[in-house]
C-alpha atoms as a PDB file:
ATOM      1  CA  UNK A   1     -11.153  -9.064 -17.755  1.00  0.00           C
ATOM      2  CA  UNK A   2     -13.585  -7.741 -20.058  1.00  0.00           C
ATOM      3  CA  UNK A   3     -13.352  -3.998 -19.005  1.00  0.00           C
ATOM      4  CA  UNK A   4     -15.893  -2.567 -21.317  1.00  0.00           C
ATOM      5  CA  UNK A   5     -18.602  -5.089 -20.356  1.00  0.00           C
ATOM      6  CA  UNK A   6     -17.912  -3.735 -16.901  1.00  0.00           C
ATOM      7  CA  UNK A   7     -18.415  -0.478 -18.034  1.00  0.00           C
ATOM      8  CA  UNK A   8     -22.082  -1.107 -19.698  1.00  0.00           C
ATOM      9  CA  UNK A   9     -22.785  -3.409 -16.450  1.00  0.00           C
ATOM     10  CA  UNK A  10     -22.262  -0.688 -13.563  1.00  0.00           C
ATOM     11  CA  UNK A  11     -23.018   2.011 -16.208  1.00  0.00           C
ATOM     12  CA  UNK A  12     -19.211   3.653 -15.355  1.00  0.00           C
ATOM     13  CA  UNK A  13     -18.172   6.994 -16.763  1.00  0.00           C
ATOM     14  CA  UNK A  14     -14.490   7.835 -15.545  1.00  0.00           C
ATOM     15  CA  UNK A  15     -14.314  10.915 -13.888  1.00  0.00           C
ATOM     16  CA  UNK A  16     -11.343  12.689 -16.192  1.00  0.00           C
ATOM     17  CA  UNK A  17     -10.683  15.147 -12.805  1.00  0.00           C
ATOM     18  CA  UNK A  18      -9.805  12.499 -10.598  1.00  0.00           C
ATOM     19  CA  UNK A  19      -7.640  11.361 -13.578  1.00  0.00           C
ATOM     20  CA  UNK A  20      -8.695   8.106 -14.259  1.00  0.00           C
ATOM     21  CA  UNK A  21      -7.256   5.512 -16.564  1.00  0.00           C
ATOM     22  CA  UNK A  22      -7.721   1.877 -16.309  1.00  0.00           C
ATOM     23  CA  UNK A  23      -5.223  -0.563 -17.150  1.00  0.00           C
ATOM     24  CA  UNK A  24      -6.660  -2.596 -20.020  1.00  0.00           C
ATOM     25  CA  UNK A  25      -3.651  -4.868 -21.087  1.00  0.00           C
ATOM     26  CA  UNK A  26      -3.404  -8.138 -19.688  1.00  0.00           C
ATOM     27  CA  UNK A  27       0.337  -8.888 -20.745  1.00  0.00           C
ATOM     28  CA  UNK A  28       1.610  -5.849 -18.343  1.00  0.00           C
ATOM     29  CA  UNK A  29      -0.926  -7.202 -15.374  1.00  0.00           C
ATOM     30  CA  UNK A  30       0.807 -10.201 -15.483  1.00  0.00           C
ATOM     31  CA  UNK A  31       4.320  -8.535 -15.695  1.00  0.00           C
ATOM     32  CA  UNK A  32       3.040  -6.226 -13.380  1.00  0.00           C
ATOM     33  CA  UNK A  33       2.164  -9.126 -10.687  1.00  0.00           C
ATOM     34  CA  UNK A  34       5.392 -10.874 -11.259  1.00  0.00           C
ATOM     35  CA  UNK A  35       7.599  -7.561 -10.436  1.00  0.00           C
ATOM     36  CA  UNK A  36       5.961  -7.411  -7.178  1.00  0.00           C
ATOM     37  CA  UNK A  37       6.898 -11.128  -6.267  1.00  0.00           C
ATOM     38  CA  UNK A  38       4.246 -11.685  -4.232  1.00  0.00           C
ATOM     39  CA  UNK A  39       4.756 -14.231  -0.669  1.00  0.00           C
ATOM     40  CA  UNK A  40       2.172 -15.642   0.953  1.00  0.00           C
ATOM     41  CA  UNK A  41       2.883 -14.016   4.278  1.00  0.00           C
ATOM     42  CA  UNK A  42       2.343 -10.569   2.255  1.00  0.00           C
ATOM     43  CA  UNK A  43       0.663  -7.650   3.510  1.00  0.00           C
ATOM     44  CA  UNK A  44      -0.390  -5.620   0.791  1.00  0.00           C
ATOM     45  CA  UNK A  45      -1.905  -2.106   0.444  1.00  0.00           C
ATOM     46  CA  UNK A  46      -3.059  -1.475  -3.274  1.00  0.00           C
ATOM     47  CA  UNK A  47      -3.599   2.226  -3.838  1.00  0.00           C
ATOM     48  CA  UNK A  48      -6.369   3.035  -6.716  1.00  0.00           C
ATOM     49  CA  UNK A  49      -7.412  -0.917  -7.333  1.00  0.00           C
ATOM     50  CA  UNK A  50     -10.470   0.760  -9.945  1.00  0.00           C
ATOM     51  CA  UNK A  51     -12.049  -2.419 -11.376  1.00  0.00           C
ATOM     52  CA  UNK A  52      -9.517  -4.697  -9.830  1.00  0.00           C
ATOM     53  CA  UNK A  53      -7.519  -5.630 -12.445  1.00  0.00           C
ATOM     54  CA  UNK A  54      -4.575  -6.448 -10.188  1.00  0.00           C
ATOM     55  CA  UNK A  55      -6.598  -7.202  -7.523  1.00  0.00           C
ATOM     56  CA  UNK A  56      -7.678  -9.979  -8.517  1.00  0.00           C
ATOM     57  CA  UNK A  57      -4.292 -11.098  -9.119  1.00  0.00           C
ATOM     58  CA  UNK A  58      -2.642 -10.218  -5.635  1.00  0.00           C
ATOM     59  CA  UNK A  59      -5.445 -11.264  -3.611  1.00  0.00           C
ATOM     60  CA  UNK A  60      -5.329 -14.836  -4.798  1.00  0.00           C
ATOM     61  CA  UNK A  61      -1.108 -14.735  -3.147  1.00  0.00           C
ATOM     62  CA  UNK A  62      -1.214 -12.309  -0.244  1.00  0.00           C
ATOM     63  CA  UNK A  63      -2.002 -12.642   3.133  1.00  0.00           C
ATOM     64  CA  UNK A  64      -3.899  -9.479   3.415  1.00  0.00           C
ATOM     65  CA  UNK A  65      -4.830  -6.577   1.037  1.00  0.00           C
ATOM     66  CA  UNK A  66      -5.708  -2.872   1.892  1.00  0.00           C
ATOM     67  CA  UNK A  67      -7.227  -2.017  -1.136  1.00  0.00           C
ATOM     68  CA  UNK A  68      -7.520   2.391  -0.711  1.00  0.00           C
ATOM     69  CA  UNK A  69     -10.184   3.552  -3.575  1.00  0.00           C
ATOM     70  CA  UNK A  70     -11.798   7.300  -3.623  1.00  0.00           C
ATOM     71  CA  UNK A  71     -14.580   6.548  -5.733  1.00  0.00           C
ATOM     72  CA  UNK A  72     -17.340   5.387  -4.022  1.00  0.00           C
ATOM     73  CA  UNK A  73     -18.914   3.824  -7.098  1.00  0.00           C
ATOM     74  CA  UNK A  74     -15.778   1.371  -7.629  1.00  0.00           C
ATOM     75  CA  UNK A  75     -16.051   0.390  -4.140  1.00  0.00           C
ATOM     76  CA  UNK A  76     -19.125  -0.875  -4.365  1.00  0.00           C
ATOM     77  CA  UNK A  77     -18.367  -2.784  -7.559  1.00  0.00           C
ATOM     78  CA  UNK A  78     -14.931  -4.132  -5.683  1.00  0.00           C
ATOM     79  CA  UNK A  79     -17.400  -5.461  -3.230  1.00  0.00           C
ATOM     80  CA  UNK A  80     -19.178  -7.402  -6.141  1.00  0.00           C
ATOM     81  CA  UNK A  81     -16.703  -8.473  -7.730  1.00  0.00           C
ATOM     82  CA  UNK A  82     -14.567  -9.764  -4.525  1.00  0.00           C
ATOM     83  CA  UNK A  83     -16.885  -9.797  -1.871  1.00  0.00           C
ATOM     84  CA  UNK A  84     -15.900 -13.509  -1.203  1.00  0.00           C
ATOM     85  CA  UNK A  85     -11.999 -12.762  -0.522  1.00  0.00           C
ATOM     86  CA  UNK A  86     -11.774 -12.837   3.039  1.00  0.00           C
ATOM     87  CA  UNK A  87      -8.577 -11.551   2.742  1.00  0.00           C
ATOM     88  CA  UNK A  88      -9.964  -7.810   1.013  1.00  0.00           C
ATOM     89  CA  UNK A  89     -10.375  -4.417   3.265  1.00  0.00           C
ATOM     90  CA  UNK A  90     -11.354  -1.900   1.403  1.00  0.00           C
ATOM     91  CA  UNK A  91     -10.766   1.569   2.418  1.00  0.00           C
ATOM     92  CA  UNK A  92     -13.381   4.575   0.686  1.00  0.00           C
ATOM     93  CA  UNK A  93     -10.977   7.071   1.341  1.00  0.00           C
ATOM     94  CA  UNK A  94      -8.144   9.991  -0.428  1.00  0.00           C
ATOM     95  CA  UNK A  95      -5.087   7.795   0.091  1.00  0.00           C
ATOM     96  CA  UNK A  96      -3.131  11.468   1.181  1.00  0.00           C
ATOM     97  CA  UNK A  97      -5.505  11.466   4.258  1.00  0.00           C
ATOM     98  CA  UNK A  98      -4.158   8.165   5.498  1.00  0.00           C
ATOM     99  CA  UNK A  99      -1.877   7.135   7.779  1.00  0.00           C
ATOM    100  CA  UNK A 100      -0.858   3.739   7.486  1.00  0.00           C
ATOM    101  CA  UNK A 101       0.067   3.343  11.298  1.00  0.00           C
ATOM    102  CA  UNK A 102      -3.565   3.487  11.469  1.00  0.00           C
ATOM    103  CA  UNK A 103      -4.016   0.350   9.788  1.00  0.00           C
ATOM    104  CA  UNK A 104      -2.448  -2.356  12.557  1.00  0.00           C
ATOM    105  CA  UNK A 105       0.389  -3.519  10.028  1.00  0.00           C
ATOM    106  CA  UNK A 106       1.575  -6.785  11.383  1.00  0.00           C
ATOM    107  CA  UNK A 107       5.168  -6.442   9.388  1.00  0.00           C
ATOM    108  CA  UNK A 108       6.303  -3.971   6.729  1.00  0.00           C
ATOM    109  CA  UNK A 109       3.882  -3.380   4.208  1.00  0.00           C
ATOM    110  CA  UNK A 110       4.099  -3.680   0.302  1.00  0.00           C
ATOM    111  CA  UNK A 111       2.632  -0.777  -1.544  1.00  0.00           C
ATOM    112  CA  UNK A 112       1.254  -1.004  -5.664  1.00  0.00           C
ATOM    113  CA  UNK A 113      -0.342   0.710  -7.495  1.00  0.00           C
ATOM    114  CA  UNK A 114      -1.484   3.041 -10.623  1.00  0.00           C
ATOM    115  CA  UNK A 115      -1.216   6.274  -9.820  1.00  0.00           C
ATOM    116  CA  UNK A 116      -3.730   9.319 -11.254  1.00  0.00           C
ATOM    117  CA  UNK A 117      -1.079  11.831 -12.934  1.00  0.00           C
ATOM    118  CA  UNK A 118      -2.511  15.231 -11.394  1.00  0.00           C
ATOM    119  CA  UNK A 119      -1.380  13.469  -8.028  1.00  0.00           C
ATOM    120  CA  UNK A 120       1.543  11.589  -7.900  1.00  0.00           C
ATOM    121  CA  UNK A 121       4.171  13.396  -6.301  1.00  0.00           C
ATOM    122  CA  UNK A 122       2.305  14.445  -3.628  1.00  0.00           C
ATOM    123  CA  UNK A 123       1.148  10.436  -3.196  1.00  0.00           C
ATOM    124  CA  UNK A 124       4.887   9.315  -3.673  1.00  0.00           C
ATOM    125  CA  UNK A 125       5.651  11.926  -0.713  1.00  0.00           C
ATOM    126  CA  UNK A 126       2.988  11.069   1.473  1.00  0.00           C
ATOM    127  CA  UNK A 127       4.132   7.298   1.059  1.00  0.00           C
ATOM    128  CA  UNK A 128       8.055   8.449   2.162  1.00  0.00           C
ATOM    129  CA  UNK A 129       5.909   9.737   5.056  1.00  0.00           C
ATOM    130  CA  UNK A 130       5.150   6.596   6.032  1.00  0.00           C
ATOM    131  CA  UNK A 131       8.366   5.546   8.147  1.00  0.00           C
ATOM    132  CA  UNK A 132       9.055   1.966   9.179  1.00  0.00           C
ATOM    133  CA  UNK A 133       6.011   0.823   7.312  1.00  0.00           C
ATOM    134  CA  UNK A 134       6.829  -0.198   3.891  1.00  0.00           C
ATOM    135  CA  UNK A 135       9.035  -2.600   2.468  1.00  0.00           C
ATOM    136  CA  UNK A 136       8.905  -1.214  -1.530  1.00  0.00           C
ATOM    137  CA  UNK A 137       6.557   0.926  -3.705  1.00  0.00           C
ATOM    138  CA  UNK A 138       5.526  -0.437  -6.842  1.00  0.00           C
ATOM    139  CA  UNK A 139       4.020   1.616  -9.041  1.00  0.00           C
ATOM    140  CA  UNK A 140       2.649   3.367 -12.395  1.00  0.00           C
ATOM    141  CA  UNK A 141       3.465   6.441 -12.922  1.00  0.00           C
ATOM    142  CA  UNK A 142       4.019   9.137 -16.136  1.00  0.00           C
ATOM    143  CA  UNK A 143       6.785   8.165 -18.162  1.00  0.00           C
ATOM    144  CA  UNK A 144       8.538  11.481 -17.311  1.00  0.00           C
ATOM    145  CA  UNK A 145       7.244  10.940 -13.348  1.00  0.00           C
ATOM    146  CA  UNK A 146       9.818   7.894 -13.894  1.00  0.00           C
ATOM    147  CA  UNK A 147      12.022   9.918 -15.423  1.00  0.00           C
ATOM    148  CA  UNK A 148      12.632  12.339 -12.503  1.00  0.00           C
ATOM    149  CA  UNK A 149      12.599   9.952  -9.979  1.00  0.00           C
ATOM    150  CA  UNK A 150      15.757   8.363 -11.129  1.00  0.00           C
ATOM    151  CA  UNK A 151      17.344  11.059 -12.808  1.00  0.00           C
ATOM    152  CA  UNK A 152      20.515  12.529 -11.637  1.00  0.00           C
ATOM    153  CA  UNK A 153      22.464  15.639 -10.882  1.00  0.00           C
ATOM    154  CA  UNK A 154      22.979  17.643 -14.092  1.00  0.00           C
ATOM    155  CA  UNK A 155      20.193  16.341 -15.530  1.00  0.00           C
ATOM    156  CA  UNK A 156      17.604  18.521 -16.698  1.00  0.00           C
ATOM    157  CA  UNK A 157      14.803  15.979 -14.831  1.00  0.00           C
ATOM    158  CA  UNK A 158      16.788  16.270 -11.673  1.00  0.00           C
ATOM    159  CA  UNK A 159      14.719  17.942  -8.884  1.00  0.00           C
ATOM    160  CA  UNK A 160      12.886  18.173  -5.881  1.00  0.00           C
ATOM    161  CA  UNK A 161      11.511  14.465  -6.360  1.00  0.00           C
ATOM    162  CA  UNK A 162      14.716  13.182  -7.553  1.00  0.00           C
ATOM    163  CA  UNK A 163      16.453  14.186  -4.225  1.00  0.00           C
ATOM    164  CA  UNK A 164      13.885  13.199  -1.956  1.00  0.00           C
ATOM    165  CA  UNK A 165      13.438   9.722  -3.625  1.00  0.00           C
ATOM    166  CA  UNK A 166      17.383   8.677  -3.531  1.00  0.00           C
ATOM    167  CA  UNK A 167      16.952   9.945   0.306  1.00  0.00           C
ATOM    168  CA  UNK A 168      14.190   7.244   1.145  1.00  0.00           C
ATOM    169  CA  UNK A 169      14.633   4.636  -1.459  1.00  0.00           C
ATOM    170  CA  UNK A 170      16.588   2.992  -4.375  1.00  0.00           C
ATOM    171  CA  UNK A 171      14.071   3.746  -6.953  1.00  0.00           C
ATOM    172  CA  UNK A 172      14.019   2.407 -10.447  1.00  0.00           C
ATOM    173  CA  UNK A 173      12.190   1.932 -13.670  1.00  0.00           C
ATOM    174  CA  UNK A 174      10.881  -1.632 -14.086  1.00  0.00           C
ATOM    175  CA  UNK A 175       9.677  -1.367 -17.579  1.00  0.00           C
ATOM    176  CA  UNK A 176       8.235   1.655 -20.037  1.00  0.00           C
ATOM    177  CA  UNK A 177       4.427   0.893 -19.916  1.00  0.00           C
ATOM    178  CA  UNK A 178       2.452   2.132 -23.899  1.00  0.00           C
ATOM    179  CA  UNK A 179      -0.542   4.613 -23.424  1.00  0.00           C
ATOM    180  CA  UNK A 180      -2.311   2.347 -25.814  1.00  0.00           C
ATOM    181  CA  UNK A 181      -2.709  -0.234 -22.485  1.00  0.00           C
ATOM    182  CA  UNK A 182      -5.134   1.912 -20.626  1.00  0.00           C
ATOM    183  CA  UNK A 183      -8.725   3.001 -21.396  1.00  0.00           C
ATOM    184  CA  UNK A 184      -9.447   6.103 -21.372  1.00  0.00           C
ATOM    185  CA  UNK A 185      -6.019   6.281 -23.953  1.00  0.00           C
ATOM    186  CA  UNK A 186      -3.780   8.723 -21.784  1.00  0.00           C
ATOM    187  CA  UNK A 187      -1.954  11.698 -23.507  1.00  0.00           C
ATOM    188  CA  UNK A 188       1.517  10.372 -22.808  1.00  0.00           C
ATOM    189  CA  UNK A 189       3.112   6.859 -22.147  1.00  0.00           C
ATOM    190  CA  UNK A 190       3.609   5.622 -18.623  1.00  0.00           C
ATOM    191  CA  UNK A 191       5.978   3.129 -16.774  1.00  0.00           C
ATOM    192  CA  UNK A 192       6.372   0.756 -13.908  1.00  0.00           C
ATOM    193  CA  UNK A 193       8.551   2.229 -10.898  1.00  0.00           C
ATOM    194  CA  UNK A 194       9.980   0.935  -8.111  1.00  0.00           C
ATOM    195  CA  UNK A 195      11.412   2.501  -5.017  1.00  0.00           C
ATOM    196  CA  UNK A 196      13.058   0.138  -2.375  1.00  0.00           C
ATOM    197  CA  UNK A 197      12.594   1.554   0.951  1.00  0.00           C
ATOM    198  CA  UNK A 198      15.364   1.826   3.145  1.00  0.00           C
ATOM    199  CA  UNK A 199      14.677  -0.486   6.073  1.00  0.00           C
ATOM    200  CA  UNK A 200      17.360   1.707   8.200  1.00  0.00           C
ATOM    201  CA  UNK A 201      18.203   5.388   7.139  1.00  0.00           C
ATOM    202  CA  UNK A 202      21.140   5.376   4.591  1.00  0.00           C
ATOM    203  CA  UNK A 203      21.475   9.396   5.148  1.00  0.00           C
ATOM    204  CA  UNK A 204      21.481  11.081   8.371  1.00  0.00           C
ATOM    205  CA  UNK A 205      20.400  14.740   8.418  1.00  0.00           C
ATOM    206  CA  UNK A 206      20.272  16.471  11.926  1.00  0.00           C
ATOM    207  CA  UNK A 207      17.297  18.305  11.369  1.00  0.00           C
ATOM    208  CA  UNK A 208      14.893  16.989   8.816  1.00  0.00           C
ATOM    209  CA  UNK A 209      13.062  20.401   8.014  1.00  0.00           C
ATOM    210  CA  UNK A 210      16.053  22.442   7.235  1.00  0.00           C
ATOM    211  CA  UNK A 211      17.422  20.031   4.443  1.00  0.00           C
ATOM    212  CA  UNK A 212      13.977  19.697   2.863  1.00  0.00           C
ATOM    213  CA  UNK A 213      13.485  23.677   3.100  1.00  0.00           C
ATOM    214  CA  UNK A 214      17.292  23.512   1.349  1.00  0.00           C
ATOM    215  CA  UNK A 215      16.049  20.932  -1.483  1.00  0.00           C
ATOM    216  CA  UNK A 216      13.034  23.578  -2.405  1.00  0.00           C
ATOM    217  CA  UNK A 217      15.143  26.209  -2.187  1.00  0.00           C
ATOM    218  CA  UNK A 218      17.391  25.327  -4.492  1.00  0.00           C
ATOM    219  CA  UNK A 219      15.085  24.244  -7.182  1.00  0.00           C
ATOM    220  CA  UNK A 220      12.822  27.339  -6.785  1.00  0.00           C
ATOM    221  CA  UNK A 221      14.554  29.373  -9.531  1.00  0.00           C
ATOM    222  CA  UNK A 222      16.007  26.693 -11.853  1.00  0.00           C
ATOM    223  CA  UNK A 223      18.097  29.273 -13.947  1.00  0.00           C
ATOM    224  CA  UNK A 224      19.175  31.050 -10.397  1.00  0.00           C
ATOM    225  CA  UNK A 225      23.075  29.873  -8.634  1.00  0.00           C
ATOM    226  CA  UNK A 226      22.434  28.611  -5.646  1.00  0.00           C
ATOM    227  CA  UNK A 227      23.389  31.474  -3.317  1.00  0.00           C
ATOM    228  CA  UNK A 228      20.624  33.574  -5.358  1.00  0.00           C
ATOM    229  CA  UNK A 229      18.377  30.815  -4.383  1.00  0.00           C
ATOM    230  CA  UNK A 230      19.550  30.767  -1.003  1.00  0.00           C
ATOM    231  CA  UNK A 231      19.721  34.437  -0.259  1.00  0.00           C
ATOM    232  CA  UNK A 232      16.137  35.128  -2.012  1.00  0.00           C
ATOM    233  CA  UNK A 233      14.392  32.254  -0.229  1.00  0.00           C
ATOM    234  CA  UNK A 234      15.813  32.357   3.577  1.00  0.00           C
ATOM    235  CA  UNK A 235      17.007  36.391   3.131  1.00  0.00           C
ATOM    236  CA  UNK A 236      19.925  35.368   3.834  1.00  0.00           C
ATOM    237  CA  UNK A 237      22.869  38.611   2.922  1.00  0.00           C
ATOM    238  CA  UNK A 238      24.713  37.395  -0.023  1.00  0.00           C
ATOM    239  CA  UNK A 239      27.835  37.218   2.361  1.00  0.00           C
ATOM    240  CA  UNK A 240      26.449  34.859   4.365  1.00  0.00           C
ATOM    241  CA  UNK A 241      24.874  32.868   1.728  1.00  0.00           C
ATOM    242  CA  UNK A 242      28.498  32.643  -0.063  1.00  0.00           C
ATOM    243  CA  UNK A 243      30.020  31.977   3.254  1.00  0.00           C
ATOM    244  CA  UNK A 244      27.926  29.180   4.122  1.00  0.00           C
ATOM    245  CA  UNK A 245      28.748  27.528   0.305  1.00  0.00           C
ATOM    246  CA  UNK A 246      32.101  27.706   1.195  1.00  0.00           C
ATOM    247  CA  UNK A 247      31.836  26.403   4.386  1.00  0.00           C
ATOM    248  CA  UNK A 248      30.482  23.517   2.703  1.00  0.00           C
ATOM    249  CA  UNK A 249      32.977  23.277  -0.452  1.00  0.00           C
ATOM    250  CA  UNK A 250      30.185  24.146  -2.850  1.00  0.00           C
ATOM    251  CA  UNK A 251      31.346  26.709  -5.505  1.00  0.00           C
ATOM    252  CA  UNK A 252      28.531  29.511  -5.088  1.00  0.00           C
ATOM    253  CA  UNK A 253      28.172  30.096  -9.042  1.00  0.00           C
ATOM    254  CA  UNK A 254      26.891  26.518  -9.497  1.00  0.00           C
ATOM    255  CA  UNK A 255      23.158  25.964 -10.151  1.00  0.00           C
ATOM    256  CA  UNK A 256      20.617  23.918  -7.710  1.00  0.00           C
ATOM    257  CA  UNK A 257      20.470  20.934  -9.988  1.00  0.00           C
ATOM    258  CA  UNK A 258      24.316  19.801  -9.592  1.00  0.00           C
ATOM    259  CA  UNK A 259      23.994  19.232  -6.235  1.00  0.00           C
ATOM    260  CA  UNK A 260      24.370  15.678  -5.299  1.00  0.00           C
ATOM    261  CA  UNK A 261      22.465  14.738  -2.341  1.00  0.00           C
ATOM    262  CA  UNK A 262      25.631  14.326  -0.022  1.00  0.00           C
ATOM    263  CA  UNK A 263      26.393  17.735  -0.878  1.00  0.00           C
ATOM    264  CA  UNK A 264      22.812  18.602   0.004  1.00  0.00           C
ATOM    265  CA  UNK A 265      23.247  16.848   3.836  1.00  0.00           C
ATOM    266  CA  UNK A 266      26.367  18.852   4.509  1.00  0.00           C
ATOM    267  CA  UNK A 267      24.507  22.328   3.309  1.00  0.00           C
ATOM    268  CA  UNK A 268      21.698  21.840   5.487  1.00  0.00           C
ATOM    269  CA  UNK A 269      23.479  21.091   7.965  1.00  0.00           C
ATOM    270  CA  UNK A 270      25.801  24.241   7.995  1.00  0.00           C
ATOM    271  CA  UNK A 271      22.662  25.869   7.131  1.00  0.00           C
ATOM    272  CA  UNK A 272      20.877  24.593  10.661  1.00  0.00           C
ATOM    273  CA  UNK A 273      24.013  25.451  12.997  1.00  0.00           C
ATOM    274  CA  UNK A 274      24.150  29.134  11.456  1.00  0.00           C
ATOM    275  CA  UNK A 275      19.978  29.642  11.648  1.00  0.00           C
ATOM    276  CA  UNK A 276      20.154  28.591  15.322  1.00  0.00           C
ATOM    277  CA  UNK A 277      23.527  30.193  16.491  1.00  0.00           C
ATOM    278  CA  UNK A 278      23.201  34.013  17.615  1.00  0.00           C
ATOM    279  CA  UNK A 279      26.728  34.578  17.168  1.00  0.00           C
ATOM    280  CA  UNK A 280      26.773  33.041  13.679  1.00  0.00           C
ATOM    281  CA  UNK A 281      23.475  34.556  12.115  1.00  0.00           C
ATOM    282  CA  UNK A 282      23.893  38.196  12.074  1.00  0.00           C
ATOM    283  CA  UNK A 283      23.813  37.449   7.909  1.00  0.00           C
ATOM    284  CA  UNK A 284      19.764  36.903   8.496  1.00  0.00           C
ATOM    285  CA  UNK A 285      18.052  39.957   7.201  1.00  0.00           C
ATOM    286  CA  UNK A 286      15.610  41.516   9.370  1.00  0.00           C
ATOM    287  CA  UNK A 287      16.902  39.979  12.777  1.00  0.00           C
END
């Protein structure tokens, strides 16, 4: 696909806000295409399809693709450039603002796409949202985006994301993707991620809120042990913030970011029972 004479045809300035970067490469569209092995019978719901350069490509082997696009000036040039595809729905809408039970999904859903930078995390947690829906996420992301996703405890990527993403999915990095194969040339190099989705939950957590308040905690003051984080996030006292590390056989002088995420479960769970237990709390400040 000739991207610049699509450019000049639609006269197409990308917006540099809404961070976008169209892939330009046709080698990675292809390996692209082939990583998301593609069934007839697919349902597919392409986040950010721009021009349509894998569009084109996953339209001619799915069943059915969602294609969700923000800009209202590449939706109208989707719509000339696949208006014939039977198969196409195309969504003008923020992909955080929608839900995809809204959609009336015959069978799990496969999710690709290329992601805008300023926005990924808070896409890639929106899609964990989306429980029961999709079979695997597929897509590109910042190089160091891939980075965190699959790094682990100790490492100095490890976070909030990392955590989350093991909790949901198996992700992986597919294959390092050069800056040089999109247009507008990004500032860093990107790759191709993706995160099987757990078709039943491999963790179970008794209450969902506490060990995701935990997770934040803990990486809220990266430098901070983890009772500092604990006591200066929930006001816990520092006794009961130790006590409740012990209770859980975490050593209280270790940092956020050596937690593994079994050792996250058991915390908030100890960290639930003593919230909700009047004879157990009296360590809450200002109760």
């Amino acid at each position: 696909m000739n991207l610049q004479a699509l450019f000049e045809k639609h006269n197409f300035h990308p917006k540099k806000h809404w961070g976008q970067n169209f892939l330009i490469d046709e080698n990675i569209r292809h390996k692209i295409i082939k990583a998301a092995d593609l069934q007839r019978d697919d349902t597919i719901i392409e986040i950010g399809p721009g021009f349509g350069v894998l569009s084109e490509g996953i339209l001619k082997k799915a069943k059915r693709v969602i294609a969700i696009e923000k800009d209202k000036r590449l939706v109208e040039i989707l719509k000339d450039r696949f208006g014939d595809f039977p198969n196409l729905e195309i969504i003008n809408k923020d992909i955080l603002k929608v839900d995809f039970r809204d959609l009336k999904l015959a069978k799990e859903t496969k999710v690709i796409g290329n992601l805008p930078y300023y926005i990924t995390t808070p896409i890639i947690f929106h899609l964990f949202k989306q429980k029961g829906v999709i079979d695997f996420i597929l897509i590109t992301v910042q190089k160091e985006v891939g980075e965190r996703l699959t790094a682990k405890p100790g490492n100095k990527n490890y976070g909030i994301l990392s955590v989350k993403a093991k909790f949901f999915s198996q992700p992986r990095v597919v294959f390092k993707i050069s800056a040089k194969s999109f247009f507008p040339v990004p500032k860093v190099d990107s790759c191709l991620v993706k995160l099987d989705i757990y078709k039943e939950k491999k963790y179970s957590v008794q209450d969902e809120e506490a060990f995701f308040e935990i997770i934040e905690a803990a990486f809220s003051q990266r430098r901070k042990t983890i009772v500092n984080c604990l006591t200066s996030n929930f006001s816990l006292s520092k006794d009961l913030g130790k006590k409740l590390l012990r209770d859980t056989n975490i050593d209280f002088k270790r940092r956020g970011e050596t937690l593994t995420l079994e050792e996250f479960i058991k915390l908030s769970k100890n960290f639930a029972e003593i919230r909700v237990s009047p004879e157990r709390n009296h360590g809450f400040k200002n109760r």
